[in-house]
Each structure stands twice: as C-alpha cells, then as structure tokens.
N, C-alpha and C. Protein backbone atom coordinates (compact mmCIF):
# COMPACT_ATOMS: atom_id res chain seq x y z
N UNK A 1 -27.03 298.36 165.84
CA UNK A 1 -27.87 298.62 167.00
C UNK A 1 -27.53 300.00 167.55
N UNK A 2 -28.25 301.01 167.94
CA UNK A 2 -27.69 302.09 168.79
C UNK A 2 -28.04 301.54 170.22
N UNK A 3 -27.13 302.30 170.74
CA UNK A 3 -26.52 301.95 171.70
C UNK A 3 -26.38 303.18 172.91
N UNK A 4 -27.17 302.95 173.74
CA UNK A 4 -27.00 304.73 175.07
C UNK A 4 -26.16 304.89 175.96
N UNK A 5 -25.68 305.61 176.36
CA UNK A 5 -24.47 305.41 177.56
C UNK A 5 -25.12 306.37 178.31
N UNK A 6 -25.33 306.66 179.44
CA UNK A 6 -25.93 307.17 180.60
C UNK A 6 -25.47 307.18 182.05
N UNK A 7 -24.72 308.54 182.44
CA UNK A 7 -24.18 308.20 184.05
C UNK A 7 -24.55 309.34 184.21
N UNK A 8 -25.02 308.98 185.91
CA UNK A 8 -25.15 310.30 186.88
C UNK A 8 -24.27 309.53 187.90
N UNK A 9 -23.85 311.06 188.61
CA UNK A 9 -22.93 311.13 189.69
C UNK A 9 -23.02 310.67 191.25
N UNK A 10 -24.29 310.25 191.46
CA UNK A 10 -24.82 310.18 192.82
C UNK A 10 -25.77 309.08 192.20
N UNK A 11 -26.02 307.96 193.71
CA UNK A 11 -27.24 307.47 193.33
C UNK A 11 -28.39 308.12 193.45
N UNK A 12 -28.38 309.42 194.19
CA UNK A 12 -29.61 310.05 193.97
C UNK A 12 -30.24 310.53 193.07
N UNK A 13 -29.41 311.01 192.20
CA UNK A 13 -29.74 311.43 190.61
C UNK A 13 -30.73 310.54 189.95
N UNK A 14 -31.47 310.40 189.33
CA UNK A 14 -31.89 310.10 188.00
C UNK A 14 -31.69 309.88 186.87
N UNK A 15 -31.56 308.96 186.27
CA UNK A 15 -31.03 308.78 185.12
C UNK A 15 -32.42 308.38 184.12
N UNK A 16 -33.17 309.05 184.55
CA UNK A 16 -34.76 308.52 183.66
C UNK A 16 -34.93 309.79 182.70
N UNK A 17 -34.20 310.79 183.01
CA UNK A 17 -34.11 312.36 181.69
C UNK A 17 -33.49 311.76 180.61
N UNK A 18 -32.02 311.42 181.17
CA UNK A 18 -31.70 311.10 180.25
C UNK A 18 -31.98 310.00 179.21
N UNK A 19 -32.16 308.96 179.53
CA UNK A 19 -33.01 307.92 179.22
C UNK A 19 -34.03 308.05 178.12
N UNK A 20 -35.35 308.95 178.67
CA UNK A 20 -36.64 309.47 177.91
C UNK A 20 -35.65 310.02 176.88
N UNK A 21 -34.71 311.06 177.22
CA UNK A 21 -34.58 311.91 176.36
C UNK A 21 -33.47 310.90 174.98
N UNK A 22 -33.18 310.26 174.98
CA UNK A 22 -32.40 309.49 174.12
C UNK A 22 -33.10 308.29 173.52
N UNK A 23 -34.63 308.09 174.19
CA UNK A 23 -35.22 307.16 173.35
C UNK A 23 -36.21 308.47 172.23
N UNK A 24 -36.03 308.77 172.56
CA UNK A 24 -37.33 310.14 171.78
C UNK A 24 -36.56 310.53 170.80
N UNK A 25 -35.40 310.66 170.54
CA UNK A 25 -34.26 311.45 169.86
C UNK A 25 -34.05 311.00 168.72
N UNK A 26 -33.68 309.67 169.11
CA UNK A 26 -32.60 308.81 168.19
C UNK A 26 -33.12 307.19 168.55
N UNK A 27 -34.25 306.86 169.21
CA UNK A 27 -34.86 305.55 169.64
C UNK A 27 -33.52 304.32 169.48
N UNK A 28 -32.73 304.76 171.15
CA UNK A 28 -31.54 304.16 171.28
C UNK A 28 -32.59 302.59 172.13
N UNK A 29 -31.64 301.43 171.39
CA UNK A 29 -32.34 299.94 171.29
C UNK A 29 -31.72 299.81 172.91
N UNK A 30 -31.17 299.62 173.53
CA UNK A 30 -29.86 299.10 174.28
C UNK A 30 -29.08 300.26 175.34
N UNK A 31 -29.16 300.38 176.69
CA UNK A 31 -29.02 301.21 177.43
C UNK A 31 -27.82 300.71 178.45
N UNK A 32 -26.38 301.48 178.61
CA UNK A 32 -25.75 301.04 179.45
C UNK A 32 -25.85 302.10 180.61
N UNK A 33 -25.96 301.66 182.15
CA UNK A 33 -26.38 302.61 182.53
C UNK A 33 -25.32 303.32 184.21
N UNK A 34 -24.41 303.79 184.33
CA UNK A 34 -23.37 303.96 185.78
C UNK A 34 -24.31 304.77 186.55
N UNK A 35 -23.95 304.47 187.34
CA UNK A 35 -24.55 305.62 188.98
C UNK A 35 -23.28 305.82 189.77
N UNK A 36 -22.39 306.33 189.78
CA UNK A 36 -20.64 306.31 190.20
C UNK A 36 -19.94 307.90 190.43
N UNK A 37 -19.46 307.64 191.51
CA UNK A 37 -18.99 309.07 191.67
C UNK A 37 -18.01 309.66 190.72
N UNK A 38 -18.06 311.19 190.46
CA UNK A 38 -17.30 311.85 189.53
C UNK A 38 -15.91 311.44 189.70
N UNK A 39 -15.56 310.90 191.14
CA UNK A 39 -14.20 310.92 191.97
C UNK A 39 -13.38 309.30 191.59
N UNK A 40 -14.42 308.73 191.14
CA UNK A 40 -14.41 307.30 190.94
C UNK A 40 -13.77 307.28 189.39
N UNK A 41 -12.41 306.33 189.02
CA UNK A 41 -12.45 306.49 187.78
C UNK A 41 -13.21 305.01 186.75
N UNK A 42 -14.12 304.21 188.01
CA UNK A 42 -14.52 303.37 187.58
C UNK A 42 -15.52 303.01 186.51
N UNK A 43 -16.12 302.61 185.73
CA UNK A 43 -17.43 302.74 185.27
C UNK A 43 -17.64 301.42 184.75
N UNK A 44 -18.00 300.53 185.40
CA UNK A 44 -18.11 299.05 184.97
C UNK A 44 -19.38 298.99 183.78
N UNK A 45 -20.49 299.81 183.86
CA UNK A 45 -21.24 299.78 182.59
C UNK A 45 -20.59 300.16 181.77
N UNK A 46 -19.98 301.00 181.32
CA UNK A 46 -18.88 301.71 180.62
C UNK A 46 -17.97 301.03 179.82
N UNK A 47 -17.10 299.86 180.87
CA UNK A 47 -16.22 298.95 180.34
C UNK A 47 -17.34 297.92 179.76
N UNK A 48 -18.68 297.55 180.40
CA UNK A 48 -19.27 296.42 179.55
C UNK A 48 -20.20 296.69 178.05
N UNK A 49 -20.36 297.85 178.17
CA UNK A 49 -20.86 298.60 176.59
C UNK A 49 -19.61 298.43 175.68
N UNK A 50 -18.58 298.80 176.04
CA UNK A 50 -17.29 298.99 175.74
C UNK A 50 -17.06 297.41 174.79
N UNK A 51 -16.92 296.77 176.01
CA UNK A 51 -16.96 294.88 175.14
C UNK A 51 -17.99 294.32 174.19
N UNK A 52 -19.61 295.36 174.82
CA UNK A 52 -20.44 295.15 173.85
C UNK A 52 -20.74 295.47 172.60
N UNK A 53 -20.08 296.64 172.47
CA UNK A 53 -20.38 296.85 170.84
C UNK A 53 -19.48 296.86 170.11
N UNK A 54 -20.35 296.40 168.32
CA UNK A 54 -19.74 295.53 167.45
C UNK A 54 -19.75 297.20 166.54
N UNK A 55 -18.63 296.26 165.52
CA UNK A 55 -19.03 296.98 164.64
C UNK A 55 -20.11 297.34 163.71
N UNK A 56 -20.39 298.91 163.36
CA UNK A 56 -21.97 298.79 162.85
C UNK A 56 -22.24 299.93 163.68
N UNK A 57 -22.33 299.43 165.32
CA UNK A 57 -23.02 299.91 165.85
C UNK A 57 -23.22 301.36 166.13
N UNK A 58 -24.21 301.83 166.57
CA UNK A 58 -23.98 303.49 167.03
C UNK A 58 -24.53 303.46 168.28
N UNK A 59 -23.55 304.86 168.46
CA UNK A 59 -23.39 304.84 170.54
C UNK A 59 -24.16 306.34 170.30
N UNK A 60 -24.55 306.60 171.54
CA UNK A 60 -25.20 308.04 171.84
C UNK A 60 -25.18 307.92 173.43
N UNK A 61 -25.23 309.45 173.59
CA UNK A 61 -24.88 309.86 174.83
C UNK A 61 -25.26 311.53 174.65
N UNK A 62 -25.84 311.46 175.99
CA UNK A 62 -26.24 313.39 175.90
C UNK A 62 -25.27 314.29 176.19
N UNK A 63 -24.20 313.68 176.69
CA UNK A 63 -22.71 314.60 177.24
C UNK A 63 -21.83 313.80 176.57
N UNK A 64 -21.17 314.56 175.74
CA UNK A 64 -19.48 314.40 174.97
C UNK A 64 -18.70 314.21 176.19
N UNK A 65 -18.96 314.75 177.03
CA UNK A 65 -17.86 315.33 178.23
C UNK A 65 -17.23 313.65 178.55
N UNK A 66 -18.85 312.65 179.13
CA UNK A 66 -18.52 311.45 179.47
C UNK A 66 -17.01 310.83 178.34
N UNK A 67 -17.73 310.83 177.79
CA UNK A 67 -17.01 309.82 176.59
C UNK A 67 -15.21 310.79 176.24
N UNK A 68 -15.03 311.78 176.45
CA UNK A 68 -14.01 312.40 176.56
C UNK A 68 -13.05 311.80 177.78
N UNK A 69 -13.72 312.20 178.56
CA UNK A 69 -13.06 311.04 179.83
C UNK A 69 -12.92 310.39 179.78
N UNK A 70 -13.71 309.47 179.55
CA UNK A 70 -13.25 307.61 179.62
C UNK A 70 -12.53 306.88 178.30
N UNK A 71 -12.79 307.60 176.81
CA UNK A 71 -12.40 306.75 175.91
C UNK A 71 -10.75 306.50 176.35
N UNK A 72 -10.40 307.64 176.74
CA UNK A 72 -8.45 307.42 176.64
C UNK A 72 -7.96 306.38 177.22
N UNK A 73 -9.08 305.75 178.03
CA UNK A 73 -8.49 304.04 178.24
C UNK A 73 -8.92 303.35 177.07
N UNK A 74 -9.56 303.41 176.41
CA UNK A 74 -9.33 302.01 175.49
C UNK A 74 -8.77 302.54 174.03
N UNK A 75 -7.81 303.91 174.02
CA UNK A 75 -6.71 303.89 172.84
C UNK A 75 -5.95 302.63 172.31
C-alpha cells in the first residue's frame, strides 16, 4: 500500500497542497495526517502510521526533513 505522511505546523495551514500533490505523484492509497506545533515533539498520526505499516509497504512524504526528525525514535 503507499502510504502519505503529511504535517503542517499550525492549524491554520493547509494540508490539502500537500495532499493533491502526493495523490497526483505517486497516487498515495492511505493518508496520515498531524497539524502540531514545530515546538511539539508529539505526532500521534506519526506514531499511528508508524504501527500501521506492514511490510511491503511504501511511505511518501514531500519533506525528508519530517521523517529525519521523527524516525530516531523508533531506531
């Protein structure tokens, strides 16, 4: 299954760019989606994509940056 990961920093943001732009791309099935401050090291979509995918699967995301940050918790 691919699989999208998607956070903006504010709830004001939008997360519908990114979104469009990752079904058009790579027609990601499955969307996890944070609205959480940069300051926050929380990301509960994050941890539940995290539990959700199997092996197989492929993840996409429009920023490396995210996934740089957060993977070093689940080494």
């Amino acid at each position: 299954m691919r699989v999208g990961y998607v956070c903006v920093s504010t709830v004001e943001q939008s997360e519908e760019r990114q979104i469009v732009e990752l079904k058009e791309k790579v027609d990601v099935e499955k969307f996890f989606v944070d609205k959480v401050s940069s300051k926050s090291a929380k990301r509960p979509k994050f941890d539940e994509m995290m539990n959700f995918l199997r092996e197989g699967d492929e993840l996409f995301n429009i920023s490396r940056q995210i996934y740089a940050y957060h993977f070093w918790r689940y080494r």
